[in-house]
Protein backbone atom coordinates (compact mmCIF):
# COMPACT_ATOMS: atom_id res chain seq x y z
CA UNK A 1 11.08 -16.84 -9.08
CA UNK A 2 10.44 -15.28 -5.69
CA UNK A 3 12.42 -12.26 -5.15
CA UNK A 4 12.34 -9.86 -2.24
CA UNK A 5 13.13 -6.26 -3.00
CA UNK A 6 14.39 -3.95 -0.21
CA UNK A 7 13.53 -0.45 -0.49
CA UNK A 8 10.72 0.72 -2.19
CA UNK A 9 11.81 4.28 -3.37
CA UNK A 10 11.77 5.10 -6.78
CA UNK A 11 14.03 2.26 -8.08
CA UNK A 12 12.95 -0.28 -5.82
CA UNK A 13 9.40 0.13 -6.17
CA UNK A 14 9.60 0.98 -10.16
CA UNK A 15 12.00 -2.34 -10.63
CA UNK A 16 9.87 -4.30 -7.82
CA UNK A 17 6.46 -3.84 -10.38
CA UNK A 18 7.80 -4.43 -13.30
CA UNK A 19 9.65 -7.55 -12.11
CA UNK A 20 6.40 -8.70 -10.72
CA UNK A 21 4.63 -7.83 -14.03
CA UNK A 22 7.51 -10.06 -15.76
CA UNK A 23 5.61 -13.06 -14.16
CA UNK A 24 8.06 -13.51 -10.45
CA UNK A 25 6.67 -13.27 -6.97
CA UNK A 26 7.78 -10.16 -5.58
CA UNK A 27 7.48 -8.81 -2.16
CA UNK A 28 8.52 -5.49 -1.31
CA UNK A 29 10.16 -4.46 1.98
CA UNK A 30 10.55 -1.24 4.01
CA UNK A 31 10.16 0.22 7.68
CA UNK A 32 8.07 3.00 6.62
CA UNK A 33 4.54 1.92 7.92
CA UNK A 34 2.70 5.00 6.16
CA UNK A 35 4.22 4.57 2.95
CA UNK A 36 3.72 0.45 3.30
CA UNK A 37 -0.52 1.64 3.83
CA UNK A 38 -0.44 3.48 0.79
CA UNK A 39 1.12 0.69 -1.63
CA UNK A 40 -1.08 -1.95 0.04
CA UNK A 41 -3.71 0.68 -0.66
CA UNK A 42 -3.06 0.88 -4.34
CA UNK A 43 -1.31 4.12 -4.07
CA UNK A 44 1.87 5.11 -4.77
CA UNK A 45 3.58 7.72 -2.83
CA UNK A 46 6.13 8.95 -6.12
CA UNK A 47 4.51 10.23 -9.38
CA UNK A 48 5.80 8.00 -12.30
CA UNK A 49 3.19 7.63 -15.48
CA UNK A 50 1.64 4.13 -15.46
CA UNK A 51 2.83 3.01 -12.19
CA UNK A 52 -0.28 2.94 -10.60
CA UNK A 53 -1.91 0.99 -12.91
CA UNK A 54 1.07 -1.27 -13.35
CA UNK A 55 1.02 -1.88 -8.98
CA UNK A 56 -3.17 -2.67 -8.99
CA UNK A 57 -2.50 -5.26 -11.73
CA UNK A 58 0.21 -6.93 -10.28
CA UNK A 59 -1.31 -6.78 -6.86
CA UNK A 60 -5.09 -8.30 -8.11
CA UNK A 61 -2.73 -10.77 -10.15
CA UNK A 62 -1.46 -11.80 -6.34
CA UNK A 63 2.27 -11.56 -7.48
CA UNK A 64 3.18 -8.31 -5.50
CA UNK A 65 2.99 -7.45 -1.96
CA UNK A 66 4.41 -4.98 0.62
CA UNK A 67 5.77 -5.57 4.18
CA UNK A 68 8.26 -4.60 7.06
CA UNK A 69 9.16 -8.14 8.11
CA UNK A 70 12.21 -8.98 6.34
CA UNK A 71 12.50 -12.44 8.35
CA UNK A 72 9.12 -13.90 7.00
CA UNK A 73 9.40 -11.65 3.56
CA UNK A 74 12.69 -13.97 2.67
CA UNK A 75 11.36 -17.27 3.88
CA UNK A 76 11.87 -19.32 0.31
CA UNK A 77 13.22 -16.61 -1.37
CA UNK A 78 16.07 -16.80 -4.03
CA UNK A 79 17.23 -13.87 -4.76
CA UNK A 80 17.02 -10.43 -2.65
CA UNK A 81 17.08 -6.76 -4.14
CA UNK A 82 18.94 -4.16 -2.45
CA UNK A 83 17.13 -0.71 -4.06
CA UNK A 84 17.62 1.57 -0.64
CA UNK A 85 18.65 4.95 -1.13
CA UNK A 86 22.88 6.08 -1.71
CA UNK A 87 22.64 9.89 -1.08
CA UNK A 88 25.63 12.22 -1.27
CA UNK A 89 27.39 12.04 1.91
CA UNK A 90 27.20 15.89 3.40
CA UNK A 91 30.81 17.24 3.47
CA UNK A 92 32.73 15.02 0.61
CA UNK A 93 30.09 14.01 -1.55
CA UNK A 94 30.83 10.58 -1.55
CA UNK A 95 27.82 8.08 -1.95
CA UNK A 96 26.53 7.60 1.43
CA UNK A 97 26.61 3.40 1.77
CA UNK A 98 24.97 3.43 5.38
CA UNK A 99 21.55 2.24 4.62
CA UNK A 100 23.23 -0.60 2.02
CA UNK A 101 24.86 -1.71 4.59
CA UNK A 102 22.48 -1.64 7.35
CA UNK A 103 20.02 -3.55 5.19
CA UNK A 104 23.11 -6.41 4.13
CA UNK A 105 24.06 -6.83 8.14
CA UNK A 106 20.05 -7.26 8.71
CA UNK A 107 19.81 -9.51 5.84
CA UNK A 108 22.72 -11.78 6.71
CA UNK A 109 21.19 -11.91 10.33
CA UNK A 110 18.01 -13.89 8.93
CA UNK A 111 19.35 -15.81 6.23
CA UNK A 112 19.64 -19.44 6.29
CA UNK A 113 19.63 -20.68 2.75
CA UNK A 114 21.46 -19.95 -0.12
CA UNK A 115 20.59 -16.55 -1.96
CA UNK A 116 21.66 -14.35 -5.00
CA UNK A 117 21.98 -10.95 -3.23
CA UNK A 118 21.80 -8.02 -5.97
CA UNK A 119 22.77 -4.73 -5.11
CA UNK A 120 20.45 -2.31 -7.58
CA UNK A 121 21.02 0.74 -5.54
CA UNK A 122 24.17 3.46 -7.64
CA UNK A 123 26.80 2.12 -5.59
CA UNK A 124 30.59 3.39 -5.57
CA UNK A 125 33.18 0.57 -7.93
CA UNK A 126 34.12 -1.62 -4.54
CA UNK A 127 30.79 -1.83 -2.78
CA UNK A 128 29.42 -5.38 -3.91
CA UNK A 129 33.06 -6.87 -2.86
CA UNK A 130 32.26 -5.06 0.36
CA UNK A 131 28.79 -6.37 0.38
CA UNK A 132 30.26 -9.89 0.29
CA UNK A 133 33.19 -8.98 3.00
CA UNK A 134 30.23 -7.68 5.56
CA UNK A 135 28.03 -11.18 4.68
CA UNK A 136 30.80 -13.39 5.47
CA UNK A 137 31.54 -11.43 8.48
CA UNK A 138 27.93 -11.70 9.40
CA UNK A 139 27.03 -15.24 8.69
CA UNK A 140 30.15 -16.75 7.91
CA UNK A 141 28.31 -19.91 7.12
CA UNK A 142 25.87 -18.78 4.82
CA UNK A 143 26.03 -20.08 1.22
CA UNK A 144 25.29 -16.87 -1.17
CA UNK A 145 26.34 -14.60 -4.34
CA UNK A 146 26.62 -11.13 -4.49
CA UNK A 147 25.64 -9.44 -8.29
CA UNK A 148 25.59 -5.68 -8.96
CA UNK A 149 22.60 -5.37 -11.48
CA UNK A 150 22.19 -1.26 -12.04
CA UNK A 151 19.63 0.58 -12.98
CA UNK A 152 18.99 3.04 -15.88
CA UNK A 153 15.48 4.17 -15.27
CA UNK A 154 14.28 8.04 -16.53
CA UNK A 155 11.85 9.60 -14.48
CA UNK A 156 8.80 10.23 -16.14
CA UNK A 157 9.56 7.15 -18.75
CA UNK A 158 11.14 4.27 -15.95
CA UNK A 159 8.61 1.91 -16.80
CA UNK A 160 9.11 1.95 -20.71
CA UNK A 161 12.88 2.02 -19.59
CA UNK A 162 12.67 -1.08 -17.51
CA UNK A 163 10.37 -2.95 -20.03
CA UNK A 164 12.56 -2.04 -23.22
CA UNK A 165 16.05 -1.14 -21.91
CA UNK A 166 19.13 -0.33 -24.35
CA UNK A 167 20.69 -3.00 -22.05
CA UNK A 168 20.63 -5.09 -19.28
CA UNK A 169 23.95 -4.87 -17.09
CA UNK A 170 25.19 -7.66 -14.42
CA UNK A 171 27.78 -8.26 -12.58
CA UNK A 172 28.96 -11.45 -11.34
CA UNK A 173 31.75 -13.87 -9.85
CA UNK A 174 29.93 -17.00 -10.66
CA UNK A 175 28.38 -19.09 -13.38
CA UNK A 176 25.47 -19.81 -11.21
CA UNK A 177 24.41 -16.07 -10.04
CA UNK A 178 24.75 -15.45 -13.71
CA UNK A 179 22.31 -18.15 -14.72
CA UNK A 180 19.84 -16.63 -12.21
CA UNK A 181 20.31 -12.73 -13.49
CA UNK A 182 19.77 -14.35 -17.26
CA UNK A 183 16.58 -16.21 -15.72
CA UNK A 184 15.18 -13.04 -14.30
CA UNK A 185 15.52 -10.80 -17.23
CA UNK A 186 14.48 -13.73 -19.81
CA UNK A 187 11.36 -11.84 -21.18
CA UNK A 188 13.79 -9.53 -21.95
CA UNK A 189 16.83 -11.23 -23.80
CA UNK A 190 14.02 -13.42 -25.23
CA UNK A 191 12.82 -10.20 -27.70
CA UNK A 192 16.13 -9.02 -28.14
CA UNK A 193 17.34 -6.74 -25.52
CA UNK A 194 21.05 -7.10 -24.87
CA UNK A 195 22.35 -8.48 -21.64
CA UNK A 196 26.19 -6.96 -20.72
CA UNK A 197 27.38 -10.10 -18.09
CA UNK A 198 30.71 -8.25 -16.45
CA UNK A 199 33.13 -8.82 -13.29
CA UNK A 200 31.32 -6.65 -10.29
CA UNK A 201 33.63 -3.46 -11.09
CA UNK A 202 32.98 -3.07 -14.90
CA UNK A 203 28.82 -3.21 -13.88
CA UNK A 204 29.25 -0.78 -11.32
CA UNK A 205 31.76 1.23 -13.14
CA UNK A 206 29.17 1.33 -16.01
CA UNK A 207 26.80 3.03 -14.25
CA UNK A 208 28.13 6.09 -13.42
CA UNK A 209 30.26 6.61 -16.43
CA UNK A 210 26.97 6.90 -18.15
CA UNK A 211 25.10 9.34 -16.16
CA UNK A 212 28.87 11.56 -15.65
CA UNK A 213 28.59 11.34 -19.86
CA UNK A 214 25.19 12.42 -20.04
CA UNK A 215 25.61 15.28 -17.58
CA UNK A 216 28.79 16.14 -20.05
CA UNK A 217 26.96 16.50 -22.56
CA UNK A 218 24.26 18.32 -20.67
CA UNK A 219 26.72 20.91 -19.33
CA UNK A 220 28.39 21.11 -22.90
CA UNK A 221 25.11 22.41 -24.54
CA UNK A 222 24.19 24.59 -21.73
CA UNK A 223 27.79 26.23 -22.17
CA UNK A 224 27.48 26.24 -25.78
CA UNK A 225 23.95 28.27 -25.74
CA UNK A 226 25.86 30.80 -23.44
CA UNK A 227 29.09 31.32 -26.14
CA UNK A 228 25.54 31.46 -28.83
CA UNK A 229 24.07 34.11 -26.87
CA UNK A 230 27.00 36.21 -27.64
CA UNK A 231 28.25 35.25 -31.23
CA UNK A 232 24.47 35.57 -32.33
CA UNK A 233 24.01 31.93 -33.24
CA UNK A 234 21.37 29.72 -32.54
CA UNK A 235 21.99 26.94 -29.79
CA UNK A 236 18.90 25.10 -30.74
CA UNK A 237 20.19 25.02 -34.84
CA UNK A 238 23.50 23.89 -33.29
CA UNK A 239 22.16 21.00 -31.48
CA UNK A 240 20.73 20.42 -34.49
CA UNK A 241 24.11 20.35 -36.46
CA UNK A 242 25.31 18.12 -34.25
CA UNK A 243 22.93 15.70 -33.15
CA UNK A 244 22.57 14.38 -36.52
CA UNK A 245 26.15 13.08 -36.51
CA UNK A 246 25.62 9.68 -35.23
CA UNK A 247 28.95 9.80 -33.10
CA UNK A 248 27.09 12.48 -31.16
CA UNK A 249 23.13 11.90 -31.45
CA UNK A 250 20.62 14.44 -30.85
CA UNK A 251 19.66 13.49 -27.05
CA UNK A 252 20.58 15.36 -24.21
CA UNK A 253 21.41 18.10 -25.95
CA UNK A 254 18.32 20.62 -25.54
CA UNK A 255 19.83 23.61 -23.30
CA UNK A 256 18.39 24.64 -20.28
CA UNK A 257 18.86 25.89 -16.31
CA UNK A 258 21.28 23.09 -15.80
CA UNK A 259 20.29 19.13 -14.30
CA UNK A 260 19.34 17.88 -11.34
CA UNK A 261 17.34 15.16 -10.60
CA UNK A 262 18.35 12.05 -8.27
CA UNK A 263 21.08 11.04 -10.75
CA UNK A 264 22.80 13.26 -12.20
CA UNK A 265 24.15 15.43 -9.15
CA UNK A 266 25.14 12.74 -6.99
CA UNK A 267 26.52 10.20 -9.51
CA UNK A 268 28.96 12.93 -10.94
CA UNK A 269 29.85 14.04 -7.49
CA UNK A 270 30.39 10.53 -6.12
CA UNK A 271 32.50 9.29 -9.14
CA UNK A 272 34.54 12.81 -8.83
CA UNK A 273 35.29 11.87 -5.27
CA UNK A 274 36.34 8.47 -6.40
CA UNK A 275 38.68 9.75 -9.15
CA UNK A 276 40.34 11.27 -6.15
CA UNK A 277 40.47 8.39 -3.95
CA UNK A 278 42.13 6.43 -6.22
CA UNK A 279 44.14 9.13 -7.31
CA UNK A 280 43.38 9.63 -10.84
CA UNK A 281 40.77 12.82 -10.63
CA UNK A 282 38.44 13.36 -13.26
CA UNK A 283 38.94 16.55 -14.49
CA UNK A 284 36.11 16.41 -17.25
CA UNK A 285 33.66 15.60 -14.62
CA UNK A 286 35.01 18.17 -11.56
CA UNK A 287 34.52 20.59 -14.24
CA UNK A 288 30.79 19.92 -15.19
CA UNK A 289 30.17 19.74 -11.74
CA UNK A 290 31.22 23.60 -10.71
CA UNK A 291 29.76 24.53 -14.25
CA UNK A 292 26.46 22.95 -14.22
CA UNK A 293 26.28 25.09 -10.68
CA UNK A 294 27.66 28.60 -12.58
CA UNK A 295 24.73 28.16 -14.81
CA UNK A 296 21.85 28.25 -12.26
CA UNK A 297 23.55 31.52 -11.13
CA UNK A 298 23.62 32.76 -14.90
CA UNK A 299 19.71 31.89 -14.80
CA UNK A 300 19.24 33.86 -12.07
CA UNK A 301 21.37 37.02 -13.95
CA UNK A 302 19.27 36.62 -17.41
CA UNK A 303 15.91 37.34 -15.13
CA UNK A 304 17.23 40.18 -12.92
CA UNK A 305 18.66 41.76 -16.63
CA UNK A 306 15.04 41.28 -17.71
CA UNK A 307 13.58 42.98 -14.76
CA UNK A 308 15.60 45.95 -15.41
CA UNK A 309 18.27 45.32 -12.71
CA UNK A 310 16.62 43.93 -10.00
CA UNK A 311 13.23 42.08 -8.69
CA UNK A 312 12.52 43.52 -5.75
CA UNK A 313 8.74 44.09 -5.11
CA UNK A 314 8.73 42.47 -8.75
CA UNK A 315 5.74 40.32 -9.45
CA UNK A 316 7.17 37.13 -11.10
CA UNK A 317 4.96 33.82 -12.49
CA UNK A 318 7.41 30.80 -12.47
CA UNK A 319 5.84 27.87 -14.50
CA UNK A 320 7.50 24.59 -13.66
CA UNK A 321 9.61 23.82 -10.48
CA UNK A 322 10.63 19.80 -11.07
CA UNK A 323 13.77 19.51 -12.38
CA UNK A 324 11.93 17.49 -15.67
CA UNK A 325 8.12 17.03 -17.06
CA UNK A 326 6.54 13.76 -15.99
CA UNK A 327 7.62 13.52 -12.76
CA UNK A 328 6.98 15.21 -8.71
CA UNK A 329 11.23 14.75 -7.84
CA UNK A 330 12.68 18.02 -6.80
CA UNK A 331 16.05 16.85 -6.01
CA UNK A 332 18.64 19.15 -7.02
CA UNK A 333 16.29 20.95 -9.17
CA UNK A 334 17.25 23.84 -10.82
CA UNK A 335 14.04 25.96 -9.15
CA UNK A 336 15.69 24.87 -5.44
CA UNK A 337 18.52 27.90 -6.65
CA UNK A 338 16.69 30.32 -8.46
CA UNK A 339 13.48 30.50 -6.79
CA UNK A 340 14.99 31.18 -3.30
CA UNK A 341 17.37 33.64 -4.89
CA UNK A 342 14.34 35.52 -6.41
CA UNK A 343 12.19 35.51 -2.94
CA UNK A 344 15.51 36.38 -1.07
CA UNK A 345 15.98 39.60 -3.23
CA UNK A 346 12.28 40.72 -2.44
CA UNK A 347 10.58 39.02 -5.57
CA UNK A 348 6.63 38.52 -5.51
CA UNK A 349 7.14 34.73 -6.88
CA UNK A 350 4.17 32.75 -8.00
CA UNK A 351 4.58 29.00 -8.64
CA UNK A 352 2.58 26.72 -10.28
CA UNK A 353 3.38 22.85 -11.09
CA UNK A 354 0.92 20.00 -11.99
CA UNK A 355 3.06 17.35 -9.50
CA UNK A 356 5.88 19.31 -7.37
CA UNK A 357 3.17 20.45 -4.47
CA UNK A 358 3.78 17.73 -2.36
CA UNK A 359 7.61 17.80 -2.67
CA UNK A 360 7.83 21.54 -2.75
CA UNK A 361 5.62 22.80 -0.70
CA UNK A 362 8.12 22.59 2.61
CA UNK A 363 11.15 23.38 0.25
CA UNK A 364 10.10 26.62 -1.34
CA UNK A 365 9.09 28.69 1.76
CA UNK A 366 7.77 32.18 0.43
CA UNK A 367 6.29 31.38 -2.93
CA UNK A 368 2.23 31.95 -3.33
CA UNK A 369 1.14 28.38 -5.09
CA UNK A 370 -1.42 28.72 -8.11
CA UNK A 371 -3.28 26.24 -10.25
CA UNK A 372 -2.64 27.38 -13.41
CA UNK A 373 -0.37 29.77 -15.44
CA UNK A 374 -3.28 32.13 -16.41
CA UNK A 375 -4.03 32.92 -12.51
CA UNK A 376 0.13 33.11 -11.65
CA UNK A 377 0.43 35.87 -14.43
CA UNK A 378 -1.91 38.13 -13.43
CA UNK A 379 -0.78 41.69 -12.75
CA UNK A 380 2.36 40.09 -12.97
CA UNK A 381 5.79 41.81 -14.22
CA UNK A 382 8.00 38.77 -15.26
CA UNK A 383 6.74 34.70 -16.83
CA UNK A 384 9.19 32.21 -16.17
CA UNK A 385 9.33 28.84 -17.92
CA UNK A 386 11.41 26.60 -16.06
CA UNK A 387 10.09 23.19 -16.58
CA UNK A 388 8.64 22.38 -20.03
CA UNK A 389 5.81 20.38 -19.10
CA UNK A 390 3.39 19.77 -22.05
CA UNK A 391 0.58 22.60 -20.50
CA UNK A 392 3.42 25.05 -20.66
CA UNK A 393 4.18 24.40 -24.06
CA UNK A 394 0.26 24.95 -25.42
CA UNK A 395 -0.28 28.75 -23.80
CA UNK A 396 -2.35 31.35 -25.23
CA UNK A 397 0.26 33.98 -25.07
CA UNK A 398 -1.42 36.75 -26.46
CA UNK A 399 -3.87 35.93 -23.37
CA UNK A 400 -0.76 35.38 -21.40
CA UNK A 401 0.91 38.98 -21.99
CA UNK A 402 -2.75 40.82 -22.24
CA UNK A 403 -3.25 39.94 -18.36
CA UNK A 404 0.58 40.72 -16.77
CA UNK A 405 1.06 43.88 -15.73
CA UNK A 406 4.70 44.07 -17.70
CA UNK A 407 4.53 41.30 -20.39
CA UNK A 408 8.20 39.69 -20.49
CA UNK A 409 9.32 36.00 -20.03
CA UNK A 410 12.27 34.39 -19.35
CA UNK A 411 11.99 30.88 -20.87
CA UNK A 412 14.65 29.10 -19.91
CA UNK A 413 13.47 26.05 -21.87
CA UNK A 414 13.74 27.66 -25.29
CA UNK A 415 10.02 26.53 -25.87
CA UNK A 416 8.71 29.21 -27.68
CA UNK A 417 10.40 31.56 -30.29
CA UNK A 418 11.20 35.09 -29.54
CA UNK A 419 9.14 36.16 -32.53
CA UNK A 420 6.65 34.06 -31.60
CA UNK A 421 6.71 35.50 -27.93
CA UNK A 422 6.67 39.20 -28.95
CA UNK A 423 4.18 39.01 -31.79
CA UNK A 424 1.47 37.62 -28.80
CA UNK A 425 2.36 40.92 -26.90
CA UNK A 426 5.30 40.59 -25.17
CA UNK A 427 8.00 43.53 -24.71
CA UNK A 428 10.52 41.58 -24.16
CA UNK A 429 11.86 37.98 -24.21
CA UNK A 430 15.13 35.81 -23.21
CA UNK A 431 15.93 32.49 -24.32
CA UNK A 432 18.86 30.24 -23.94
CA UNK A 433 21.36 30.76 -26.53
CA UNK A 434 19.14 32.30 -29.06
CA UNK A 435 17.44 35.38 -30.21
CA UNK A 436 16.71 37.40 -27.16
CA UNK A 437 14.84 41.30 -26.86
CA UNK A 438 16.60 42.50 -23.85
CA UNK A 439 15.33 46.04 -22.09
CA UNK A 440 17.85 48.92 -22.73
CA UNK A 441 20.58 48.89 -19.88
């Protein structure tokens, strides 16, 4: 098939390759000239593992290309992605529609021939019926179907995600835009992976009661390690003990700072807001909301305890500042609370991240950057772990402590033991909901 995908941010671009690599003719489309350069350069302007290797292939293969002209990007197409961006509206924090919309009114302006229009962007329950009210309106005389198709793509592992998914969801009014979703995703379905065909709410319904479950159980383990913390039990154990109930299962339960991410935060916000709209809130998700918030703040606490009250003039080393290994997003990151926090109460604060430079570097104003964890700790009073990326889980820690000035860390991954940690040197060491050696009060 040819298919045009609008957008090329992380989902779009992600679901634009591996479409491509599937065996369609894809052609990408955005107004951003420098970012257009760099794809037709090979590049990519997001970190994602394989992606660049996955874009040069499809490219020298002649089934991908990038381009701002929507009017001679559609010419013969037959179906059209919409993968543009759905932010949290400032104020309410309802899912702000305007570029989805902007790009359907463009769309319907160029359109002369009938197309299966696919909305892939996290869109509120409502929006594709909308998307079909503002085509009509448009180009009343257009001949078209509108599918929501959502995506479930991990950072760090979207590619894997898109090429074996636990399922394929679509959502459809008619027999024919289903037969063209089940024609896309063939090399899919054809090894096995399940296809969910639903009416347009159920698909986008799906979607966010996924991520808001997720987050739940996110939030639930982060609270859990807290309630640990003070009954002496260990929240890693625990997760454990439950995780190998199959009811439950043993992801998304590792405690930590809290989420972020491009998901999480604005999915469980938007479906809060419409819980309220249609008045029937959602209490379970309002409340993992304010307490996925309450335990950045408690973060921020454990490493002021462990600085013996306060940071000022404190030299701290934070490893990690994305808000997950394997990828460069900062959105809603936990380090976007506590870093600033630290620097604003007089903190020395040293950073160091193999990808987040580039995202960070204007969003962190304050920090000193360094290359490696070694460099960031020395003379240092305080190690943070905040991200758990794989070269902060191999440290020499006896070489670690034996350069700070006051060897303590604050790893708020729960990647290394307390044992462990004060055996290599350290004086003292916090965790999450495990064995911590706290200085005297």
């Amino acid at each position: 098939m040819k298919i045009a995908m609008i957008g090329t941010g992380y989902v779009g671009l992600v679901s634009g390759v591996c479409l491509a690599d599937f065996g369609h003719q894809i052609v990408c489309i955005d107004k951003d000239e420098a970012k257009l350069a760099l794809l037709r350069d090979g590049k990519t302007p997001i970190f994602e593992p394989g992606l660049d290797a996955l874009l040069a292939r499809n490219m020298a293969a002649g089934r991908l290309s990038f381009t701002s002209d929507l009017r001679a990007a559609i010419d013969g197409v037959q179906v059209v992605f919409i993968a543009v961006g759905t932010p949290s509206r400032r104020g309410d924090g309802h899912a702000d529609l305007s570029y989805v919309f902007a790009a359907v009114q463009e769309l319907a302006g160029v359109l002369t021939d009938h197309v299966v229009i696919v909305t892939k962007s996290t869109v509120p329950v409502g929006t594709s019926r909308k998307v079909a009210d503002l085509m009509r309106a448009t180009n009343p005389a257009l001949d078209f179907d509108v599918v929501s198709n959502p995506e479930f793509l991990r950072e760090g592992a979207a590619i894997d995600d898109f090429m074996h998914p636990d399922r394929v969801v679509v959502g459809v009014q008619t027999d024919r835009a289903a037969a063209v979703m089940q024609a896309i995703y063939r090399p899919l379905t054809d090894r096995g992976f399940p296809m969910l065909v639903a009416d347009l709410e159920t698909a986008e319904m799906v979607k966010y009661a996924a991520n808001a479950f997720l987050a739940t159980k996110v939030t639930f383990i982060n609270e859990m390690a807290l309630l640990c913390e003070r009954t002496g039990a260990d929240v890693k154990a625990v997760a454990n003990g439950m995780g190998f109930d199959q009811r439950i299962g043993p992801k998304f339960l590792q405690a930590g700072p809290g989420y972020g991410g491009s998901c999480f935060p604005k999915d469980t916000r938007a479906l809060a807001r419409i819980g309220q709209d249609h008045a029937a809130p959602l209490q379970i998700v309002e409340t993992v909301i304010k307490v996925n918030e309450e335990v950045k703040r408690v973060m921020i606490d454990k490493i002021i305890d462990l600085c013996d009250g306060h940071v000022r003039k404190r030299a701290i080393a934070v490893l990690g500042l994305t808000f997950k290994p394997g990828t460069d997003d900062m959105r809603d990151a936990p380090s976007l609370t506590i870093v600033p926090a630290l620097v604003g109460q007089g903190a020395d604060v040293r950073v160091v991240d193999p990808q987040a430079f580039r995202e960070a570097e204007e969003l962190l104003p304050g920090v000193t950057w360094h290359d490696d964890a070694y460099t960031a700790v020395q003379g240092a009073d305080l190690v943070v772990i905040l991200t758990e990326w794989d070269d902060f889980r191999t440290l020499d820690l006896a070489r670690l402590a034996g350069s700070m000035a006051e060897p303590r860390m604050a790893d708020l991954r729960n990647v290394y033991h307390c044992d462990t940690a004060l055996a290599a040197g350290f004086s003292y060491y916090t965790g999450i909901g495990r064995k911590s050696v706290m200085p005297p009060v």
